[in-house]
Protein backbone atom coordinates (compact mmCIF):
# COMPACT_ATOMS: atom_id res chain seq x y z
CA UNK A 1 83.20 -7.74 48.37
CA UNK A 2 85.95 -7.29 50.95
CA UNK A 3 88.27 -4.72 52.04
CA UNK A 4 91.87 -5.43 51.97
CA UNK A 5 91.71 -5.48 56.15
CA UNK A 6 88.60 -7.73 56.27
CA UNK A 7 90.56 -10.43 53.46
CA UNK A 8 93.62 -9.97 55.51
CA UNK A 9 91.47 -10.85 58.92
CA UNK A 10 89.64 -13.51 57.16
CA UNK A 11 93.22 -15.85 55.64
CA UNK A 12 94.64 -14.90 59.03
CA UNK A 13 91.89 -16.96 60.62
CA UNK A 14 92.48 -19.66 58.17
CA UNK A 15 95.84 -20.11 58.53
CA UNK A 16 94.83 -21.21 62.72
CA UNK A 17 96.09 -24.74 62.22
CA UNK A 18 96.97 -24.86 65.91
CA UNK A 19 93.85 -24.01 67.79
CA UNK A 20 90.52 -25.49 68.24
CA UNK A 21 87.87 -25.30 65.62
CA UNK A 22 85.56 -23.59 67.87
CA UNK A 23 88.12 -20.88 68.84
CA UNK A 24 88.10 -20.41 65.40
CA UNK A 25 84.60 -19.88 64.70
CA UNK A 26 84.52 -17.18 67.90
CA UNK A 27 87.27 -15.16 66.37
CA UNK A 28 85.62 -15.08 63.28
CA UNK A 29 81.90 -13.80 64.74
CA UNK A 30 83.92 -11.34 66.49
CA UNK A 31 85.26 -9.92 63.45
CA UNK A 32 82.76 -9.95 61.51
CA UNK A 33 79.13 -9.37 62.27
CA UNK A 34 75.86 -11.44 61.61
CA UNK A 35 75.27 -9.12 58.18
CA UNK A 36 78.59 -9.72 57.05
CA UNK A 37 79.15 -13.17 57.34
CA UNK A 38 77.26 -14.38 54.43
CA UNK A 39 79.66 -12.42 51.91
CA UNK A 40 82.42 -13.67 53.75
CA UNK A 41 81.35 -16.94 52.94
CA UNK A 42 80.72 -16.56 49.79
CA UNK A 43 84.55 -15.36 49.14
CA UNK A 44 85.70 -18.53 51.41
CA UNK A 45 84.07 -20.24 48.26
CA UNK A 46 85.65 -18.71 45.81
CA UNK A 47 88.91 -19.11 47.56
CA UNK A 48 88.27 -23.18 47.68
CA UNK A 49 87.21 -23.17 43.89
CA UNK A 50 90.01 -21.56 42.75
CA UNK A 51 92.03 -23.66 44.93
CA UNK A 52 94.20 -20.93 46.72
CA UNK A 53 94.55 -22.52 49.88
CA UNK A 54 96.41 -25.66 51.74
CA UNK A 55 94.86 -28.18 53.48
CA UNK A 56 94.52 -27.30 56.99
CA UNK A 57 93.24 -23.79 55.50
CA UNK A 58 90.44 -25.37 53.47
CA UNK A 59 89.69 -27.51 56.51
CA UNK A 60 89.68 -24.24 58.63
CA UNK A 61 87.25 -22.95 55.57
CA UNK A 62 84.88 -25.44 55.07
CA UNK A 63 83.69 -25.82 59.08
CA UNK A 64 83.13 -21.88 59.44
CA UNK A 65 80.71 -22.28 56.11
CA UNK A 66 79.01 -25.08 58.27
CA UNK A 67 79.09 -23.50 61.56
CA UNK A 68 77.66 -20.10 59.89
CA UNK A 69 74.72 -21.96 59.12
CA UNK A 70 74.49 -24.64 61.73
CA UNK A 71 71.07 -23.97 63.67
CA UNK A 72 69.52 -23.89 59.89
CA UNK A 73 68.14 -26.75 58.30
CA UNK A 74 70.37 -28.07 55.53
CA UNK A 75 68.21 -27.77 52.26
CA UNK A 76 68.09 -24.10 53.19
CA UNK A 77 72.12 -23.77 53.99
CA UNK A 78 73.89 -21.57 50.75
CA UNK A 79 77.00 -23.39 51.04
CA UNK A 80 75.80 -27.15 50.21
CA UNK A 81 76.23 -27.47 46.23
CA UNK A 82 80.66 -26.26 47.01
CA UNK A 83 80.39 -29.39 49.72
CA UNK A 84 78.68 -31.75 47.44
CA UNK A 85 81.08 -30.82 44.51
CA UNK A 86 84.08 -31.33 46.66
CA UNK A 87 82.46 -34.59 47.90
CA UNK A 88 82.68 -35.57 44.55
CA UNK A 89 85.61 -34.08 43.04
CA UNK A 90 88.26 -34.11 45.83
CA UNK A 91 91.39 -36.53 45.53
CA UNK A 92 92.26 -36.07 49.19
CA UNK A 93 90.27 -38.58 51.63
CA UNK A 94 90.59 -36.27 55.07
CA UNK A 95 89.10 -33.90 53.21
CA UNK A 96 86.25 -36.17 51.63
CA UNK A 97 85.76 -37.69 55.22
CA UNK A 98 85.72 -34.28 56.99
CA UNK A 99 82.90 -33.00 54.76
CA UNK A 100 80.94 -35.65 54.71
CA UNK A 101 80.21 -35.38 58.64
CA UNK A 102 78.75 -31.93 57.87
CA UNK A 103 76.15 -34.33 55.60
CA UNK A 104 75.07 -36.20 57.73
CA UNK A 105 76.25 -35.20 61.75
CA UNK A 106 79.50 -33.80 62.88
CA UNK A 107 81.00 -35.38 66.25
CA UNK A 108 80.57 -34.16 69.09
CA UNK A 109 84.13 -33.73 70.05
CA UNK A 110 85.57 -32.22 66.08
CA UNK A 111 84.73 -28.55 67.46
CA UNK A 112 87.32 -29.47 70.59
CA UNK A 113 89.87 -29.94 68.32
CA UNK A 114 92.93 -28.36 66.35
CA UNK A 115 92.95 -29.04 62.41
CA UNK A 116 96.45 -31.00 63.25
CA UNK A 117 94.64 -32.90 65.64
CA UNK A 118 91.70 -34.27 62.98
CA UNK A 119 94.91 -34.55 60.72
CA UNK A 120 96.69 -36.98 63.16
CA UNK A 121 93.71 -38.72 63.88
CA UNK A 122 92.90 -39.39 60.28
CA UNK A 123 93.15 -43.38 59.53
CA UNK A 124 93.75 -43.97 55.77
CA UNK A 125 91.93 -47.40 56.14
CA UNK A 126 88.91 -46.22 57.16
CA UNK A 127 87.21 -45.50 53.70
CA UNK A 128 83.40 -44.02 54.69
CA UNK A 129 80.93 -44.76 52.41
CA UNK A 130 79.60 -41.96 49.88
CA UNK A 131 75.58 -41.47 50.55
CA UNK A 132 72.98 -40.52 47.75
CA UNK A 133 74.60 -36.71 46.83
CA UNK A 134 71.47 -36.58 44.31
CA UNK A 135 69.37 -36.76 46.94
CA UNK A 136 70.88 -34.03 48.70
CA UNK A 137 70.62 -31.41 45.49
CA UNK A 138 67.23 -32.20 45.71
CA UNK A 139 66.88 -31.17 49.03
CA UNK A 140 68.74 -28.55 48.63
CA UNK A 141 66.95 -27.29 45.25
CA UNK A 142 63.66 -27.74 46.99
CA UNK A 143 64.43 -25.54 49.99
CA UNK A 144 66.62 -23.24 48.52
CA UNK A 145 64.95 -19.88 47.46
CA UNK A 146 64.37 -19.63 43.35
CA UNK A 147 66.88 -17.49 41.05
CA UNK A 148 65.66 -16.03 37.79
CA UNK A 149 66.52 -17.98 34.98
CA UNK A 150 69.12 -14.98 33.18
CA UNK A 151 70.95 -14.67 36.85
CA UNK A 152 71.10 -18.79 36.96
CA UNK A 153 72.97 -18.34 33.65
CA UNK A 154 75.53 -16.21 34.78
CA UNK A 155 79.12 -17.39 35.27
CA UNK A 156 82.35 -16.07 37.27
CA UNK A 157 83.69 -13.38 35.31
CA UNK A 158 87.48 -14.11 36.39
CA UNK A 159 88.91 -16.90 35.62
CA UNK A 160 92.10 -17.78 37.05
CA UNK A 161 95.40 -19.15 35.02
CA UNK A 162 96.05 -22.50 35.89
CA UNK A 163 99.00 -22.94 34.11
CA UNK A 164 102.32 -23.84 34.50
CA UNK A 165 103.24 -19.68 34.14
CA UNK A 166 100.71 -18.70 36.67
CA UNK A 167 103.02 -19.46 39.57
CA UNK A 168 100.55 -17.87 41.77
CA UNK A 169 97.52 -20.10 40.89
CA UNK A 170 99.37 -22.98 43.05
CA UNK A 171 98.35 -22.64 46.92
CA UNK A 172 101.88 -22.48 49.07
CA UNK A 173 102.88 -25.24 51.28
CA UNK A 174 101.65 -24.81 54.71
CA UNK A 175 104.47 -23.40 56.51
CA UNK A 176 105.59 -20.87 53.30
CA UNK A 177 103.29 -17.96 53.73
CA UNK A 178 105.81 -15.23 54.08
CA UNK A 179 105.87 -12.39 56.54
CA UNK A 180 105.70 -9.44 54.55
CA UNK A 181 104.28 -6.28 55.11
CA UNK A 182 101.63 -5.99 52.50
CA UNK A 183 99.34 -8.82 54.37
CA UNK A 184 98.21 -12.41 53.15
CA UNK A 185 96.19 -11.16 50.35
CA UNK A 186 99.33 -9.56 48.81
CA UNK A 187 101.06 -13.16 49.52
CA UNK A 188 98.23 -15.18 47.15
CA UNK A 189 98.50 -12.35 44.52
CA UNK A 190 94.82 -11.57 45.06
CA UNK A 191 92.51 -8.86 43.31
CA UNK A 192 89.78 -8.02 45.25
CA UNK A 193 87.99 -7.54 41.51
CA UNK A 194 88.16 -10.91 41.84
CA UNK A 195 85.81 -11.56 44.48
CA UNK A 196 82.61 -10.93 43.63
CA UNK A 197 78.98 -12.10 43.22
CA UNK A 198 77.71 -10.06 39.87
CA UNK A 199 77.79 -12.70 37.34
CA UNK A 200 78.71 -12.13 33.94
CA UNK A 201 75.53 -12.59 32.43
CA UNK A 202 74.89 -13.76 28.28
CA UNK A 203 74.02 -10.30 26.48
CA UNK A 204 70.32 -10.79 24.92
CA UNK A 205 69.54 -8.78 21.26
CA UNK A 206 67.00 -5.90 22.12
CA UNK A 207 66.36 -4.64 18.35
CA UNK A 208 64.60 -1.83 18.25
CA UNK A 209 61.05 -2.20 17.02
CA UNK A 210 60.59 -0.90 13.27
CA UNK A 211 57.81 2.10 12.97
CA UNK A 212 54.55 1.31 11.25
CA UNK A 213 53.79 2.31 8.35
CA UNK A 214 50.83 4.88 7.91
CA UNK A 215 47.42 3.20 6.89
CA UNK A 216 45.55 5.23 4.43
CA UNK A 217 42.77 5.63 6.97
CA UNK A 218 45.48 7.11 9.47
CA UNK A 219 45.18 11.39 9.51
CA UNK A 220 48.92 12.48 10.24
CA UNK A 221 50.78 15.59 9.98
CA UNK A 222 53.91 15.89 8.50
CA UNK A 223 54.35 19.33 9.94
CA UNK A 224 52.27 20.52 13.00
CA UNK A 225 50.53 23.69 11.79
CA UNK A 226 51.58 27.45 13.73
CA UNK A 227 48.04 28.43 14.31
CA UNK A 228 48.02 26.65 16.99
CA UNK A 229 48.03 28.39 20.56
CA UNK A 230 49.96 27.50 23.59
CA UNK A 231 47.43 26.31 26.53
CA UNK A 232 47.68 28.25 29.62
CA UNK A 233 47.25 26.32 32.80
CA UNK A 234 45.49 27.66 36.01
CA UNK A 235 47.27 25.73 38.40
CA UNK A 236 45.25 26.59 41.24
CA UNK A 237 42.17 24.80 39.81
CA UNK A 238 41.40 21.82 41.88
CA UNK A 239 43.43 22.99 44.72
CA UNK A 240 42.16 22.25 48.15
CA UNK A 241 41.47 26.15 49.51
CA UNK A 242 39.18 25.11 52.27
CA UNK A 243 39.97 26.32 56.16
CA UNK A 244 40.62 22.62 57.18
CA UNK A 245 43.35 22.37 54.48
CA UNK A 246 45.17 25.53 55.77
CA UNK A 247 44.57 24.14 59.13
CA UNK A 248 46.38 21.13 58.46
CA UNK A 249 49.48 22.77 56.71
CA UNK A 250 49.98 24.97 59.94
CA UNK A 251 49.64 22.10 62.08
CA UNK A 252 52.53 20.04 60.19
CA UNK A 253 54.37 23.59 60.43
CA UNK A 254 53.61 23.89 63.89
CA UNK A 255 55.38 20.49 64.74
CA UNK A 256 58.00 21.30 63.35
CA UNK A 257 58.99 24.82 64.41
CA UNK A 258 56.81 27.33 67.00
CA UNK A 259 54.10 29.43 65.24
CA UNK A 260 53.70 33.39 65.11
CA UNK A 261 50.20 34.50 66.99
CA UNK A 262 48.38 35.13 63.82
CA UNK A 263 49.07 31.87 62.77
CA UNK A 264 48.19 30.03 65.83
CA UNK A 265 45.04 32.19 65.64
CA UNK A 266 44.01 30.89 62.03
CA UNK A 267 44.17 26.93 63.82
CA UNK A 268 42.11 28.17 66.72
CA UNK A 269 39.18 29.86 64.60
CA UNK A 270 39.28 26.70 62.21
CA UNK A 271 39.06 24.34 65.29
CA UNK A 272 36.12 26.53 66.45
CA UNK A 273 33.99 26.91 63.82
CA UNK A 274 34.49 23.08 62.43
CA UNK A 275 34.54 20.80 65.59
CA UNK A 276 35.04 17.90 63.38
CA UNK A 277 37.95 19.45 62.48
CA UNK A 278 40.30 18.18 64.53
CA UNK A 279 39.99 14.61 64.11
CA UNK A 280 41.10 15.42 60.13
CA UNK A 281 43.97 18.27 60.98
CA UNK A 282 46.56 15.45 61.22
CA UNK A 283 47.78 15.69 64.24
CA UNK A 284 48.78 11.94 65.55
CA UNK A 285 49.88 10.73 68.90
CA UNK A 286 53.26 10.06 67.70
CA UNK A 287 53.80 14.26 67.02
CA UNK A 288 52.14 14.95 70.29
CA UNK A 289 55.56 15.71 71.61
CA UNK A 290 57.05 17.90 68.88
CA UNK A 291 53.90 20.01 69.02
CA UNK A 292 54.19 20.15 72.96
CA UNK A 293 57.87 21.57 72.62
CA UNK A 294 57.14 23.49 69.94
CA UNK A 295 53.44 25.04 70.31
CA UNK A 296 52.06 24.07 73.59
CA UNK A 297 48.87 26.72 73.04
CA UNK A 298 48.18 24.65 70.05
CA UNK A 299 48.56 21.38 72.06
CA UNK A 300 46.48 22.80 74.61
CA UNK A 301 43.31 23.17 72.19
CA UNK A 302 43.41 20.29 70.56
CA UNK A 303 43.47 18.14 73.43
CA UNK A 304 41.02 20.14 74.74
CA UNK A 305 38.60 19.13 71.36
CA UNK A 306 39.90 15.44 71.56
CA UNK A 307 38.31 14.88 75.02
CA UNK A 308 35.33 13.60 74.05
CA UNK A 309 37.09 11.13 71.58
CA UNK A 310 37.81 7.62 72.25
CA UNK A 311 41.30 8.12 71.01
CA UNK A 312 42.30 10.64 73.97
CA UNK A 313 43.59 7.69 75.49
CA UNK A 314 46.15 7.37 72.84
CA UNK A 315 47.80 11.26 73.30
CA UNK A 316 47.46 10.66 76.81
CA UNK A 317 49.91 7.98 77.13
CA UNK A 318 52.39 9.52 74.76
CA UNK A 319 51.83 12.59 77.23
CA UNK A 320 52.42 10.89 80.37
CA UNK A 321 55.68 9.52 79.08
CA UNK A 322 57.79 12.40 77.18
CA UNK A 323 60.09 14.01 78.15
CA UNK A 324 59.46 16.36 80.94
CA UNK A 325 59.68 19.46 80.51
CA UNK A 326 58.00 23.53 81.42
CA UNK A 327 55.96 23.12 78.00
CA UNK A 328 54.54 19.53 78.77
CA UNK A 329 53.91 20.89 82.81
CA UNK A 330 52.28 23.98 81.46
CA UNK A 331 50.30 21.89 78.78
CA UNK A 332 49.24 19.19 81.81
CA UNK A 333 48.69 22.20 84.49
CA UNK A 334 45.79 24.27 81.57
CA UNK A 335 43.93 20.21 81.13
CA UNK A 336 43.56 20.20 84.72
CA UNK A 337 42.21 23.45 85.17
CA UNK A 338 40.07 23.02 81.90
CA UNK A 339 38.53 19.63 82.30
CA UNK A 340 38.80 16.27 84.56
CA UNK A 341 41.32 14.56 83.31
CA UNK A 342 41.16 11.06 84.55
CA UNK A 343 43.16 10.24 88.06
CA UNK A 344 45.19 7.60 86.84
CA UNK A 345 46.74 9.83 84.04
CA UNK A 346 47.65 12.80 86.37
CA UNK A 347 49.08 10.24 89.28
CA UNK A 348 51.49 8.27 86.55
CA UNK A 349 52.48 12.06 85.38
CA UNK A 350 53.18 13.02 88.57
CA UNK A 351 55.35 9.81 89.67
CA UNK A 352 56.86 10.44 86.10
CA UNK A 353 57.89 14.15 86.65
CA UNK A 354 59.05 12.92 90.16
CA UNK A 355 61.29 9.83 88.68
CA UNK A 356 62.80 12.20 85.87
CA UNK A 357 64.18 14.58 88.60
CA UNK A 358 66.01 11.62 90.69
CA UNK A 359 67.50 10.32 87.73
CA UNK A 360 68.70 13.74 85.84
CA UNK A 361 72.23 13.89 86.32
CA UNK A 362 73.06 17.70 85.69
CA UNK A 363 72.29 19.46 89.02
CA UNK A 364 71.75 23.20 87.52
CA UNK A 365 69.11 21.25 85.20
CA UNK A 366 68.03 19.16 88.36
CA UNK A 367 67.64 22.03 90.64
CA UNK A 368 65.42 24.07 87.55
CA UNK A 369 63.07 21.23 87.22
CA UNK A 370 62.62 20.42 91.00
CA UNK A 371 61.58 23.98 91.35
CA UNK A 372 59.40 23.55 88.56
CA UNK A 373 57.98 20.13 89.88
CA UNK A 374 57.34 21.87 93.34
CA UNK A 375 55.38 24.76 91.64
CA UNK A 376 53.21 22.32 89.72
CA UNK A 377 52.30 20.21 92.56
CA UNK A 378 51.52 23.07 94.55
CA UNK A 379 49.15 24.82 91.82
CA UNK A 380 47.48 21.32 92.04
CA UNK A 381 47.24 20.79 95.51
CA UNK A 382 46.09 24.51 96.41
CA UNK A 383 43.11 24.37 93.72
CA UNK A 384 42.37 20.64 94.92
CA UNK A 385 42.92 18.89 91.69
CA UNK A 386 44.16 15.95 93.11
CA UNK A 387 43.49 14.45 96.84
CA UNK A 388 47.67 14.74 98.46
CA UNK A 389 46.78 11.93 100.31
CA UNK A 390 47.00 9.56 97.49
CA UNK A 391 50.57 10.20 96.63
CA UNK A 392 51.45 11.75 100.12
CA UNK A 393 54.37 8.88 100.79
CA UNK A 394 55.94 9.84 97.14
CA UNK A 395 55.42 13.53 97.51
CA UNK A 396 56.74 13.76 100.94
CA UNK A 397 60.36 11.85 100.20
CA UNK A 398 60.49 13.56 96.97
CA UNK A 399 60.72 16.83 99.46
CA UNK A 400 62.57 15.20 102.18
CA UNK A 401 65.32 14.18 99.05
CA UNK A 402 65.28 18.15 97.53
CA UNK A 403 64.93 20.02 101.13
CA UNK A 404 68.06 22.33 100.19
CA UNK A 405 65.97 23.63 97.32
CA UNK A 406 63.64 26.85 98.47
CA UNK A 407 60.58 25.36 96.73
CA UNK A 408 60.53 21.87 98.06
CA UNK A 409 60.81 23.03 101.58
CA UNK A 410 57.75 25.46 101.14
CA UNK A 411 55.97 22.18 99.51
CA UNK A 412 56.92 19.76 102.21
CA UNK A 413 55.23 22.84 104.97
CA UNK A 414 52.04 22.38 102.55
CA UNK A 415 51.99 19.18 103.12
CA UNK A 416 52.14 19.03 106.61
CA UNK A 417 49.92 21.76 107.05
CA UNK A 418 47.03 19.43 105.18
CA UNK A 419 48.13 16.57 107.30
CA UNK A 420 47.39 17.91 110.30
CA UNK A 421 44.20 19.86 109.23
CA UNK A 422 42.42 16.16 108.40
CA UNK A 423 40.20 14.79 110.79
């Protein structure tokens, strides 16, 4: 379940007798994340059951299984059936006492302090009283999700030696764990074998089922005759041959890679002679981009068929906010020419186009799309596509910010020659 590094990690952060429980509980969400920290749980368990730790390191243990789950409600927390057995089971009354605050509610001040601080603290007179554990289970077994009944059945399948020989089955005293270089896992003579979650299930008899015997009203052969003749299969029978089909394979080509001429040719006959076509050629807004990039032409007509379709609205927002680039421009520039695209759309591209060349960080690649910016404004301005004044604030300081590039000064002229040629 763990690496060697990640068990070291975790019985380092158990052995923290001297720091705060909380400090505790940060290290250990710092090294390990929210995915992990179920499994690492789960081996914190297994370390408790087989009782290879002291007391200040089951302490340690037990609070990060609460505080993993401590914003959950407790029928659904994994860990309550180890803290009810040790409720139960323990012979040491600090450690009956400090689990049952996690039953009911922990103090305020416990995640302020050290384990030797709750130690010292600990009066042996004060006995608390043991609530209903049943009712907890049932709490628990209500909330918790359902197991199939074979996994239910399924037991550890190591077992540790608990006797007198297995020197290593004792936990050390608190102060004993030696310094060596092969880590604290190496000090508790741990397998990592050892800690797991696949049960070892009971084995169920699968016989196999015994063949029928033959009814005398059952025709069988005991030896398939020869005469028989291998079929032949046309596999092309059924196959979709129609134009739109073709049409469709190119397009999911066409995303994907740019198309030779004839090719592109075979999509724009299809589209022309089936203008239903294109609403089953599946092209989507989300590879609107990719067919930009990679076949603007082919971009370029199928808009161009979409526009009477309520679900232009769709490409044109994954349009207006792609990537800029000379294919998207060039694919932009032919709509406006072509059609009226809507003024909204063309201002957001514009401010878009605008934004993308502030930001860009390379200057060769900053300088190559200013000058391509400029060009496209100017094609739009010069054939009156859109009305300057609208974005004449934007457009200016967008010149006024590029005026060491050729094409923005001879854009920033344009603009005041229209200025001054309004009435």
């Amino acid at each position: 379940m763990l690496t060697p590094a990640e068990l070291d990690t975790l019985l380092g952060l158990l052995k923290e007798s001297n720091k705060p429980f909380e400090n505790i509980a940060q290290s250990f969400y710092r090294s390990f994340p929210k995915p992990e920290q179920f499994k690492v749980g789960c081996v914190i368990c297994m370390l408790l059951q087989d009782q290879l730790l002291t007391q200040t390191q089951r302490l340690v243990g037990f609070y990060l299984l609460y505080d993993i789950y401590r914003n959950e409600a407790l029928p659904t927390t994994p860990f309550v059936p180890i803290v009810l057995e040790t409720v139960e089971q323990t012979k040491d009354a600090v450690e009956r006492k400090f689990l049952l605050q996690f039953l009911t509610s922990p103090p305020k001040e416990l995640p302020k302090q050290t384990v030797r601080d709750f130690l010292a603290s600990h009066d042996p007179t004060d006995v608390p009283a043991i609530p209903d554990l049943d009712a907890f289970r049932r709490m628990h077994q209500e909330g918790a999700p359902e197991v199939s009944s074979r996994s239910a059945m399924g037991i550890r399948p190591t077992i540790r030696d608990s006797s007198e020989e297995a020197f290593w089955a004792r936990p050390p005293a608190e102060d004993s764990w030696p310094a060596e270089e092969g880590g604290a896992a190496e000090a508790l003579a741990l397998t990592f074998e050892e800690l797991t979650l696949l049960p070892y299930e009971p084995a169920w008899s699968r016989p196999v089922p015994p063949t029928l015997e033959a009814t005398a009203d059952e025709l069988f052969w005991l030896n398939v005759p020869h005469i028989l003749c291998e079929p032949m299969w046309d596999y092309t029978m059924c196959a979709d041959t129609s134009l739109g089909s073709e049409v469709r394979e190119l397009i999911a080509k066409g995303v994907k890679a740019p198309l030779p001429q004839a090719q592109q040719q075979v999509i724009f006959s299809g589209l022309e002679q089936d203008a239903k076509l294109v609403y089953h050629c599946g092209l989507t807004p989300r590879k609107l981009p990719d067919l930009v990039e990679n076949n603007p032409a082919i971009a370029i007509e199928v808009l161009l068929k979409l526009m009477s379709s309520s679900q232009i609205t769709g490409y044109f927002s994954v349009l207006v906010n792609m990537e800029m680039s000379l294919h998207s421009m060039e694919v932009v520039n032919r709509l406006t020419t072509a059609v009226d695209l809507p003024t909204e759309f063309v201002h957001l591209y514009i401010s878009n186009c605008i934004s993308s060349c502030e930001n860009i960080k390379d200057k060769y690649m900053q300088n190559r799309l200013v000058r391509l910016v400029c060009v496209f404004l100017t094609s739009l301005i010069r054939n009156k596509i859109i009305n300057v004044q609208d974005l004449f604030i934007e457009v200016q300081a967008f010149c006024i910010e590029f005026s060491r590039i050729r094409e923005a000064a001879s854009l920033f002229r344009l603009l005041k020659t229209l200025e001054h040629q309004q009435p």
